[in-house]
Protein backbone atom coordinates (compact mmCIF):
# COMPACT_ATOMS: atom_id res chain seq x y z
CA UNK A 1 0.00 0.00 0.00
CA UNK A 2 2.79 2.44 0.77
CA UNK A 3 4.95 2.04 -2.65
CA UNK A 4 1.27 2.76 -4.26
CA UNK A 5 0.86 5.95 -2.57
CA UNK A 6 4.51 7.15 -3.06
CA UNK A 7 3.64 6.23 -7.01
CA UNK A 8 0.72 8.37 -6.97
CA UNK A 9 2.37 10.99 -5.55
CA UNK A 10 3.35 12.72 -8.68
CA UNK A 11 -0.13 12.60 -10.35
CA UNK A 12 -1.53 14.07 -6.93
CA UNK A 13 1.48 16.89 -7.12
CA UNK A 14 -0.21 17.85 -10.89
CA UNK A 15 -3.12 16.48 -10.59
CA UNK A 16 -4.78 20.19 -10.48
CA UNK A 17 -3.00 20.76 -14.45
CA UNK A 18 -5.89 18.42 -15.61
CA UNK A 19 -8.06 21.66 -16.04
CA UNK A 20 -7.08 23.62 -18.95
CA UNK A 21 -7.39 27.33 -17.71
CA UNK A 22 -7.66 29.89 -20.49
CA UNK A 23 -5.07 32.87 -20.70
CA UNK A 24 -6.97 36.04 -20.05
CA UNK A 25 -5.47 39.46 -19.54
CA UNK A 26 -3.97 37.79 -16.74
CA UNK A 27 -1.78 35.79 -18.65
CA UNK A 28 1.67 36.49 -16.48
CA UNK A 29 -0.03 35.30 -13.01
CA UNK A 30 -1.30 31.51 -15.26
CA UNK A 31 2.00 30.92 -16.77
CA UNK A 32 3.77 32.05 -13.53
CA UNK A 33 1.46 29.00 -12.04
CA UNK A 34 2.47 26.90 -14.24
CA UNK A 35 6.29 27.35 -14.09
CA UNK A 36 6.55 26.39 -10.61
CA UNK A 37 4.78 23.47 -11.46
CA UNK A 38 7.48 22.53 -14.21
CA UNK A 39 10.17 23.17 -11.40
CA UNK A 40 8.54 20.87 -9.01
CA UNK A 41 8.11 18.28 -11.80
CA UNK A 42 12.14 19.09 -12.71
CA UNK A 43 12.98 18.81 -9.29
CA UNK A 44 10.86 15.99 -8.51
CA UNK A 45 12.38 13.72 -11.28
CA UNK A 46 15.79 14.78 -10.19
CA UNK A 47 15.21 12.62 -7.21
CA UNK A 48 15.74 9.80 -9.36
CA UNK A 49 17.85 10.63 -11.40
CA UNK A 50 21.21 12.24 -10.20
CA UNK A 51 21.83 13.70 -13.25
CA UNK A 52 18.92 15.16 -13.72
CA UNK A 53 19.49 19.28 -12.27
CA UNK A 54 22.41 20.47 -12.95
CA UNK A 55 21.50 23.38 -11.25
CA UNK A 56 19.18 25.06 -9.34
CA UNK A 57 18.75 28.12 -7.23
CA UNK A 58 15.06 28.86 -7.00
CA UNK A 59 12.82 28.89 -3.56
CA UNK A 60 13.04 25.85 -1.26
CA UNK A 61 9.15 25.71 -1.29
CA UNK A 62 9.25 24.25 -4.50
CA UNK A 63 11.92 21.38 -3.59
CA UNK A 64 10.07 17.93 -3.19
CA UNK A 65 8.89 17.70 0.54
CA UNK A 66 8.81 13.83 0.66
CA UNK A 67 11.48 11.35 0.15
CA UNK A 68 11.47 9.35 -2.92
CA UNK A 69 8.94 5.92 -3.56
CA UNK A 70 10.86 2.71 -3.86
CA UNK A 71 9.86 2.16 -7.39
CA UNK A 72 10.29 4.95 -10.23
CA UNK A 73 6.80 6.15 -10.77
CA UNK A 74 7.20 6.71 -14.78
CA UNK A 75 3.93 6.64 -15.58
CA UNK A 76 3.08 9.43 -13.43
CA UNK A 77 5.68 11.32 -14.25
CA UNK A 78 4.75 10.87 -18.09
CA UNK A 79 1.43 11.71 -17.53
CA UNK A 80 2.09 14.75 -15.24
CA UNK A 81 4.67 15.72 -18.41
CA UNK A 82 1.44 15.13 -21.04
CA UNK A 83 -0.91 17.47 -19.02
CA UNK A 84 1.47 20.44 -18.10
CA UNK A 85 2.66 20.64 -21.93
CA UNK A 86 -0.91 20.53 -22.74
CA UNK A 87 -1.59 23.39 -20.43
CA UNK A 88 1.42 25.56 -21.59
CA UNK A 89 0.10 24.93 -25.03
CA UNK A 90 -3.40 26.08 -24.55
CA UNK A 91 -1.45 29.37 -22.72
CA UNK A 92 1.07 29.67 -25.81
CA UNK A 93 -2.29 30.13 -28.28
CA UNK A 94 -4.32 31.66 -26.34
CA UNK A 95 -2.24 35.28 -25.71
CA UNK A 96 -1.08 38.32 -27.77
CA UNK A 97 1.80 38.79 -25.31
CA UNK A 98 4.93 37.89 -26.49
CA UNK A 99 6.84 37.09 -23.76
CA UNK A 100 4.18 34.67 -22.36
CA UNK A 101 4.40 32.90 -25.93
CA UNK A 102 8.16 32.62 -25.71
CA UNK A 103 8.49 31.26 -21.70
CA UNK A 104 5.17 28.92 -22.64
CA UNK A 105 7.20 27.31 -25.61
CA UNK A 106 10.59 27.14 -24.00
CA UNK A 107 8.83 25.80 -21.50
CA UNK A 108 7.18 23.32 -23.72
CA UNK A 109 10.37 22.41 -25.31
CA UNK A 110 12.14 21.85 -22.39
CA UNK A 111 9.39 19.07 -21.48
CA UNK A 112 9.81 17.01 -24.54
CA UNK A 113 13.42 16.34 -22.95
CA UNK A 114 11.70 15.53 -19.76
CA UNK A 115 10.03 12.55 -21.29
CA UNK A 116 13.15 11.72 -23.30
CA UNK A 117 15.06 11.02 -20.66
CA UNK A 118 12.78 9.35 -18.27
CA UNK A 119 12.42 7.15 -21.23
CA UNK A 120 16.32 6.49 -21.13
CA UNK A 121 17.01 6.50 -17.26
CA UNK A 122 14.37 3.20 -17.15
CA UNK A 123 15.98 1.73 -20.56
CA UNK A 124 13.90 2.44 -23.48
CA UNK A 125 16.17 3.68 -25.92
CA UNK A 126 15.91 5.62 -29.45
CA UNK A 127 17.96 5.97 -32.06
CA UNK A 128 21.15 8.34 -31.87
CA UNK A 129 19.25 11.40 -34.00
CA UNK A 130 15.84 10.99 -32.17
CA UNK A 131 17.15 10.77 -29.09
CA UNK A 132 19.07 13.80 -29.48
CA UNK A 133 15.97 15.49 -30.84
CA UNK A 134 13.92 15.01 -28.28
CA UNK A 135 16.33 15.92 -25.71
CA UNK A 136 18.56 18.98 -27.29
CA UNK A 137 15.57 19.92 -30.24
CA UNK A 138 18.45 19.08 -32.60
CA UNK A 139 20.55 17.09 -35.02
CA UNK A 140 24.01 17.29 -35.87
CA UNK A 141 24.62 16.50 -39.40
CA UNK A 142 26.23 13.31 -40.37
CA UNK A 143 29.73 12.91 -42.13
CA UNK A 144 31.27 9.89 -43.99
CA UNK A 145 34.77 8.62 -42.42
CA UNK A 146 36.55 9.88 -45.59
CA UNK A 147 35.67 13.29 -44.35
CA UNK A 148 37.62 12.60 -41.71
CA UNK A 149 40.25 10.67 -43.41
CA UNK A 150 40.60 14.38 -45.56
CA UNK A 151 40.83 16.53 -42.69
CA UNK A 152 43.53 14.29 -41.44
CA UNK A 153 45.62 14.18 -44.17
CA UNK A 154 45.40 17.87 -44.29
CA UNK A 155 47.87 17.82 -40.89
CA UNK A 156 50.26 15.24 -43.13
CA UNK A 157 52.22 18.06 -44.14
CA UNK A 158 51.78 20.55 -41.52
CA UNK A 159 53.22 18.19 -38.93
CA UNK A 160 57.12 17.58 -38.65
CA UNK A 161 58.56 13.91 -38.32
CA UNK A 162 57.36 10.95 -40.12
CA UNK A 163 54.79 8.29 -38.94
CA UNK A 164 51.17 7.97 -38.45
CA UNK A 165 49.76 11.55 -38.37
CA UNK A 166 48.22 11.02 -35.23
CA UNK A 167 51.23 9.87 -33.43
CA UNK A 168 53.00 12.99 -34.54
CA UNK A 169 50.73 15.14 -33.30
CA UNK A 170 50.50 13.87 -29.71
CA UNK A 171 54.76 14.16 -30.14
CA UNK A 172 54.09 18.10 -30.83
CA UNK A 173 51.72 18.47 -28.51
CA UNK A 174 53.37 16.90 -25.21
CA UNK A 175 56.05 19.79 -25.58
CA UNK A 176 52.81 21.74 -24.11
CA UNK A 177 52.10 19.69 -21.26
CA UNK A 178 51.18 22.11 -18.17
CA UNK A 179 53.48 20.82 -15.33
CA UNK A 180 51.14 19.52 -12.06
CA UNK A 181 53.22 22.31 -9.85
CA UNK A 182 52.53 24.99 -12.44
CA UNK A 183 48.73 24.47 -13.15
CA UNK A 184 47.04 26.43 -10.26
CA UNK A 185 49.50 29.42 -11.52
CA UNK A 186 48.60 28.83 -15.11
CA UNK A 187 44.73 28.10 -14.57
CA UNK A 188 43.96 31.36 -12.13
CA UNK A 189 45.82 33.63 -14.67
CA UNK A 190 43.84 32.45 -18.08
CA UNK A 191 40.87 33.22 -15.85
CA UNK A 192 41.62 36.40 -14.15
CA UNK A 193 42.30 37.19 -18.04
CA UNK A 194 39.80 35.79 -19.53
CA UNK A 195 37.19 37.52 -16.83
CA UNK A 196 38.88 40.96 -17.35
CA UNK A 197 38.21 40.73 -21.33
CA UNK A 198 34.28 39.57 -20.32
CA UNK A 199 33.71 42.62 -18.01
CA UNK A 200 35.09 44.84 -20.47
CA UNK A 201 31.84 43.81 -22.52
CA UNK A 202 29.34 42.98 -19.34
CA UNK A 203 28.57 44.31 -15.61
CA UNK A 204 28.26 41.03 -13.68
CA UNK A 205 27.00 41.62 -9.89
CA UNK A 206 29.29 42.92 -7.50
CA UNK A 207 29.16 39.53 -5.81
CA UNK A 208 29.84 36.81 -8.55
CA UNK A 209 32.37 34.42 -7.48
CA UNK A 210 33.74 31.14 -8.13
CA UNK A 211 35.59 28.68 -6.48
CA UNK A 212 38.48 26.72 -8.34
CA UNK A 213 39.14 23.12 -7.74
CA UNK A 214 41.50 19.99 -9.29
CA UNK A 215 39.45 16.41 -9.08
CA UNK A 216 40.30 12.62 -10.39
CA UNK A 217 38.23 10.12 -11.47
CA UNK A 218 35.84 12.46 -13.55
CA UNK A 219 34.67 11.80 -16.85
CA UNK A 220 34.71 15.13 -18.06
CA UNK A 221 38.21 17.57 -18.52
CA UNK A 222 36.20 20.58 -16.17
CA UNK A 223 32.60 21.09 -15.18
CA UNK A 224 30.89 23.84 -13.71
CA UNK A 225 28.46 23.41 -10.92
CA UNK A 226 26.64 26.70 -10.68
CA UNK A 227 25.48 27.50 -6.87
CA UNK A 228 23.37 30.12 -7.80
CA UNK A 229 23.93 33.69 -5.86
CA UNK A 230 26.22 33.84 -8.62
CA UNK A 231 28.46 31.33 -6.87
CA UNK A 232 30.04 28.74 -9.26
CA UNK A 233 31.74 25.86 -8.42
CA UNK A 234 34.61 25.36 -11.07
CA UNK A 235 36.36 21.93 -11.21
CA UNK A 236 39.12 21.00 -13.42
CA UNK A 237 39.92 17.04 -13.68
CA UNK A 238 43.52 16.62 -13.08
CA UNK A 239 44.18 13.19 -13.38
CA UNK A 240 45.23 13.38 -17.21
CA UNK A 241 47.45 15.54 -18.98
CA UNK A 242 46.49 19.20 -19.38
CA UNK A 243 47.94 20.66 -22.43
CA UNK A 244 48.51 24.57 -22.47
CA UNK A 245 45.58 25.46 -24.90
CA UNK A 246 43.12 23.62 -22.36
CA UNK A 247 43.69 26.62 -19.70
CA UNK A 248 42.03 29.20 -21.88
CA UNK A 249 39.73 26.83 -23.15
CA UNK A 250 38.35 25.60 -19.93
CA UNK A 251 38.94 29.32 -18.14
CA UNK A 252 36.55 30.47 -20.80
CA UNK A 253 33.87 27.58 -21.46
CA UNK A 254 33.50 27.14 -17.86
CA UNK A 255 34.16 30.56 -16.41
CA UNK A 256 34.45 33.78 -18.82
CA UNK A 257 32.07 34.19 -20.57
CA UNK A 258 30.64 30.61 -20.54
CA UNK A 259 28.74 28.64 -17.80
CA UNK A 260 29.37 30.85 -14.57
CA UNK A 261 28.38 33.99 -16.68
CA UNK A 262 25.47 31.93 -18.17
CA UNK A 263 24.08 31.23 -15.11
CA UNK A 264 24.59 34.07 -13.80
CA UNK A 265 23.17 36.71 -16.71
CA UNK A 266 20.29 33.94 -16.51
CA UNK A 267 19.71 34.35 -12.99
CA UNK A 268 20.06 38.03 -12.41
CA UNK A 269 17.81 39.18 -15.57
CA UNK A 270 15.44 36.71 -15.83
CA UNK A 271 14.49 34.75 -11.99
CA UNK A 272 16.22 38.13 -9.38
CA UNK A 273 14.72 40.92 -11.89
CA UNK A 274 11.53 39.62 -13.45
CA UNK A 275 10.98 36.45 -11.27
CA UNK A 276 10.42 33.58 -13.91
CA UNK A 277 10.81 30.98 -11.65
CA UNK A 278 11.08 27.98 -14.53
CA UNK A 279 14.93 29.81 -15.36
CA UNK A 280 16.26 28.52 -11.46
CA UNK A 281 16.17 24.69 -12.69
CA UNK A 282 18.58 24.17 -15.30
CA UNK A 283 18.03 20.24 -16.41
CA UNK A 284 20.78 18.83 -17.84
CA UNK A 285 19.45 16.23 -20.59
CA UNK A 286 17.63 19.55 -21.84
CA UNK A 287 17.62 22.05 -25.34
CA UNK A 288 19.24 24.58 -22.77
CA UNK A 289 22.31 22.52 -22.58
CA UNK A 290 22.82 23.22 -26.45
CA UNK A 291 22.42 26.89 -26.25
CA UNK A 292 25.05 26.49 -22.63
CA UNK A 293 27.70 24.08 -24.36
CA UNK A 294 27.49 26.06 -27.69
CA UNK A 295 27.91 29.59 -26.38
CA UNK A 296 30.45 28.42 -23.81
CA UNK A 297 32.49 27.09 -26.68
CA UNK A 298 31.67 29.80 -29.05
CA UNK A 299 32.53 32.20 -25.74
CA UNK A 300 36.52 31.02 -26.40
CA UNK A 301 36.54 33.03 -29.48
CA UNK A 302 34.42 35.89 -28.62
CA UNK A 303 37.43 36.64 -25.52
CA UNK A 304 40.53 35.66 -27.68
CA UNK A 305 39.76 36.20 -31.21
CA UNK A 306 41.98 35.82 -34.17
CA UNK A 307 45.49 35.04 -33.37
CA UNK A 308 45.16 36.16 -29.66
CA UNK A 309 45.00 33.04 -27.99
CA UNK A 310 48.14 32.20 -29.83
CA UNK A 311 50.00 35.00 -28.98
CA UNK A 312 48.63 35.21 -24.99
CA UNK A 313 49.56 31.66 -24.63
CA UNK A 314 53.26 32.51 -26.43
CA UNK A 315 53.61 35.35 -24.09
CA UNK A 316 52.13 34.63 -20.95
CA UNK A 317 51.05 31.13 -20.29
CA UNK A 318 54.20 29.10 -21.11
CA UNK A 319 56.36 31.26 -19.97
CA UNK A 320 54.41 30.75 -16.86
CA UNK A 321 54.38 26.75 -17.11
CA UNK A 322 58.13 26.65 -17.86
CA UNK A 323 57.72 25.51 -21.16
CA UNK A 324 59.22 26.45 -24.56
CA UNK A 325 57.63 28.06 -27.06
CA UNK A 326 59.48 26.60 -29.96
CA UNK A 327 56.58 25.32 -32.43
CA UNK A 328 54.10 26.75 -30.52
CA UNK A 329 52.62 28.41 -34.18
CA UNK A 330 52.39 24.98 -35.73
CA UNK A 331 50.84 23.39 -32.55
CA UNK A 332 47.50 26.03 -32.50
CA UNK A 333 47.95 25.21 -36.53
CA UNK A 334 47.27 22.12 -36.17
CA UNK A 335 44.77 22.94 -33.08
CA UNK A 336 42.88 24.33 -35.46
CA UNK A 337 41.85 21.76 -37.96
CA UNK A 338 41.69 19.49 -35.06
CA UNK A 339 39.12 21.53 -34.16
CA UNK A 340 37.05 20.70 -37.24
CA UNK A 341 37.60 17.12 -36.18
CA UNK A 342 35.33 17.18 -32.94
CA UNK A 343 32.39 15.85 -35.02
CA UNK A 344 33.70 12.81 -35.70
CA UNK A 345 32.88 11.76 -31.61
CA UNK A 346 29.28 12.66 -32.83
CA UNK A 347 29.87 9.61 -35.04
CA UNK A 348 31.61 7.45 -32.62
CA UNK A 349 28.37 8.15 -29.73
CA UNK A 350 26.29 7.97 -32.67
CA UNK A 351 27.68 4.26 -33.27
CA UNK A 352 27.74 3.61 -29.28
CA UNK A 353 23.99 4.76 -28.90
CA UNK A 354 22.99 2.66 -32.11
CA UNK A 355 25.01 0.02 -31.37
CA UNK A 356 26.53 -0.19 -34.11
CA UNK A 357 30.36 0.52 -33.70
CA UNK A 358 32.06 -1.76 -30.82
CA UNK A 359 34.69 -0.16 -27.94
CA UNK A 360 37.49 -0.90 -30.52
CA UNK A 361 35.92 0.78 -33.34
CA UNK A 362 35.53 3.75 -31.46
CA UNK A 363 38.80 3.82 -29.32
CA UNK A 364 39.60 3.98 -32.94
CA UNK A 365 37.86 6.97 -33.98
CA UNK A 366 38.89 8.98 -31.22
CA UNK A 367 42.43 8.19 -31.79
CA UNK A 368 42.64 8.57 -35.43
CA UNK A 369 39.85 11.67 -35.91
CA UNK A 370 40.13 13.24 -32.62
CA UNK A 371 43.33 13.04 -32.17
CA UNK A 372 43.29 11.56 -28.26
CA UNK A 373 45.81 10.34 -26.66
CA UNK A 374 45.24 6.85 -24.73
CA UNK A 375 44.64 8.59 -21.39
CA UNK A 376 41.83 11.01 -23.04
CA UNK A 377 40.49 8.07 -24.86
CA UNK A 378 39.32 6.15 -22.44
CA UNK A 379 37.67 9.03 -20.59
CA UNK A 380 36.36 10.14 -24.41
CA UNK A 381 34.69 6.63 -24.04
CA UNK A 382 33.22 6.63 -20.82
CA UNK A 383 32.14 10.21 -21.23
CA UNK A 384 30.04 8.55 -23.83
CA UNK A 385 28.25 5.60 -22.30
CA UNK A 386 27.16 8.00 -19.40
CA UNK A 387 25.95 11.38 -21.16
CA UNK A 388 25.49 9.61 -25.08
CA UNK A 389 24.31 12.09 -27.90
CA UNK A 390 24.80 15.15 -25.64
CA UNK A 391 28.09 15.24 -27.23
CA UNK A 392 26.38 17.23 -30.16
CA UNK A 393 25.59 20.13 -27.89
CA UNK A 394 29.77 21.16 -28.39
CA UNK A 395 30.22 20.95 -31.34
CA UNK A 396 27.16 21.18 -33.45
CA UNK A 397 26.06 23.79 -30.33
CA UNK A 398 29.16 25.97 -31.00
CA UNK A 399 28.38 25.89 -34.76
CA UNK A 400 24.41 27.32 -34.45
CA UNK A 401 26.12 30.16 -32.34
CA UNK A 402 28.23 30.87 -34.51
CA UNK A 403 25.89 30.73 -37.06
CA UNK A 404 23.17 33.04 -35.08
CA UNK A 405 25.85 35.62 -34.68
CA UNK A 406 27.20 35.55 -38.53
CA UNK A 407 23.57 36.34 -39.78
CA UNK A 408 22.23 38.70 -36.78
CA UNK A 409 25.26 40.71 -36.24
CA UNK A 410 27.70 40.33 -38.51
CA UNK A 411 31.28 41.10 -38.09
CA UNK A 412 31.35 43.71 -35.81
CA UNK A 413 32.57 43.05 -32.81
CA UNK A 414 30.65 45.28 -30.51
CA UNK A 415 27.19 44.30 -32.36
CA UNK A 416 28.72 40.87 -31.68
CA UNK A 417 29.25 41.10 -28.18
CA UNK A 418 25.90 42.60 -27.68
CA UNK A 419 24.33 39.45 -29.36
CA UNK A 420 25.99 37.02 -27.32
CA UNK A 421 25.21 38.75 -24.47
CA UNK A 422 21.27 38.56 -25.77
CA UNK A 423 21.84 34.99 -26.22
CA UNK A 424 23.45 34.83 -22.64
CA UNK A 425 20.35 36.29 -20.65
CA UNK A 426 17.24 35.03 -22.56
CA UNK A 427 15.53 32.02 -23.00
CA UNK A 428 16.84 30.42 -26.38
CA UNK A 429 16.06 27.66 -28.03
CA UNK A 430 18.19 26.08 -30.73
CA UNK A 431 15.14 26.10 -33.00
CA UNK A 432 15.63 29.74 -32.23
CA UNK A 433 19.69 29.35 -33.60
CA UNK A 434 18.28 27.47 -36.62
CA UNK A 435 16.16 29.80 -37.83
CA UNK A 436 18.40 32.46 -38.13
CA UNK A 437 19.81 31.13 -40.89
CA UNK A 438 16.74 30.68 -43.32
């Protein structure tokens, strides 16, 4: 009798979205209803489902106020999904007020990845594409393994020595390795740097802050667990090589101007100045981690643009690690079309996911197209099996900004910085990044 109540319990949370209210003039106060009950749904699923919030920083009266029932309650979760998207539809048609449109159908959006992944966490899978659909409303584009095999042999001559291409390029690059007594020094200058260029372009409260930490045993390179407050948590794995590009890359994609300023533009405008609650849950498995991973790629070039990341790390950074800079030119050469090669671990999760590439295969791939060394392969791999197609949200993510920026703002800089910043503090959807390019 108990595990039947604890089932129930999320149909009796919803239960009252089985009325479809019209929007009226009053259109603000019903949506504002219904957002806190999409956070308590969010919130409530994230008891099962570790993965589930990445962040969240909205009132404790929406937090669950029961401990979790013994046996996932899918169906009512489903169900409570169906009814609240049928709700925020109804809302969506039914008002002239733009705003209310947009939050109802980011909202909406947001819920198809609810279902997605509720599907996944109790083992009914989809295929690679639908899958990452459903839970980022996109699809990276496909590409042949002679794409890759071009791309490659594009380094042949850039490289020096002779041998496999990719084993000469794991020889250049481990003249860049950041020494383990040099990487605090190394890590907190890239991002007092890189947070001096952001602020030169955004006021940030007084009071954001982050905290800077080295973990093992992490799947990921560096991760960002925003606190809210404006607090982030930044966290750097430290139990593989770190290679001297990877401090500006990770100072910026977690820190300046990527997740921490994110979360923070996201929190200030949107949940402390206009109080739309649904912003203070940030699920992971969700379209909002395509617009987060994109930008917070995309955010490395906004800060260093051009040859600047070259010449700062030339100038300051290995200097600062001890290391030379002989070849450092051909190194963020050859950085570069590596860069181009990041969507061939699309095809390697794509394979995982659809079962159609084995471990080899793919240990493979991401030694031969992504250039990984043995270390960084095996994390590439299990990075996989745990977060599967969300791997598009880099790459593919990164390209849609890009993208958005190219048609809405051209090649200004300022006008560009004042898009990303737009992009940074409202609630996009890639469909939103797709259509500006039709």
């Amino acid at each position: 009798m108990k595990k039947q109540l604890w089932a129930l319990l999320p149909l009796i949370l919803f239960a009252c979205t089985m009325r479809m209210p019209k929007a009226t003039d009053n259109g603000k106060a019903t949506l504002d209803k219904l957002a806190e009950k999409y956070v308590r749904l969010g919130l409530a699923i994230g008891q099962y489902d570790p993965d589930f919030v990445d962040a969240y920083y909205g009132p404790d009266s929406l937090k669950p106020v029961t401990g979790k029932s013994i046996t996932f309650p899918k169906d009512s979760f489903l169900n409570a999904i169906r009814n609240l998207r049928l709700l925020l539809d109804d809302v969506a048609k039914n008002t002239t007020n733009d705003t209310i449109h947009t939050r109802a159908n980011w909202m909406d959006t947001q819920l198809t990845a609810f279902s997605r992944r509720i599907q996944i966490i109790t083992g009914v899978y989809a295929p690679f594409d639908v899958e990452s659909k459903d839970l980022f409303d996109a699809m990276a584009p496909v590409y042949t393994e002679s794409h890759y095999q071009s791309l490659i042999a594009s380094l042949d001559s850039l490289l020096p020595g002779k041998g496999p291409v990719a084993d000469r390029f794991q020889q250049l690059a481990n003249h860049f390795i950041i020494p383990r007594n040099k990487l605090d020094t190394v890590f907190k200058t890239a991002i007092a740097e890189a947070r001096k260029r952001t602020l030169s372009h955004y006021q940030l409260p007084a009071t954001e802050s982050f905290t800077l930490e080295y973990v093992t045993g992490k799947p990921w390179m560096g991760y960002n667990w925003y606190k809210g407050n404006y607090n982030s948590l930044i966290q750097v794995s430290a139990d593989v090589p770190i290679f001297i590009e990877k401090a500006i890359d990770l100072s910026c994609h977690e820190g300046y101007p990527g997740h921490h300023v994110y979360n923070t533009l996201l929190e200030k405008n949107l949940y402390r100045d206009k109080g739309w609650v649904e912003i203070s849950l940030y699920p992971l498995f969700s379209p909002q981690s395509l617009i987060a991973e994109g930008s917070a790629n995309y955010g490395i070039e906004m800060v260093f643009p051009g040859e600047e990341k070259v010449a700062y790390t030339r100038d300051v950074l290995l200097p600062l690690a001890g290391l030379d800079t002989t070849g450092i030119s051909t190194y963020f050469k050859a950085l570069a079309i590596k860069g181009t090669l990041n969507y061939a671990r699309n095809e390697v999760a794509r394979g995982l996911v659809n079962g159609t590439m084995s471990d080899s295969l793919a240990s493979r791939w991401l030694r031969d197209y992504t250039l990984l060394n043995e270390a960084s392969v095996a994390k590439g791999i299990q990075f996989i099996k745990k977060n599967r197609s969300y791997v598009i949200n880099y790459n593919y993510g990164q390209d849609l900004v890009k993208q958005y920026l190219d048609n809405h703002y051209g090649q200004q800089p300022d006008k560009r910085w004042e898009g990303f910043g737009y992009l940074l503090s409202n609630e996009m959807t890639p469909k939103n990044l797709l259509q500006s390019g039709k």
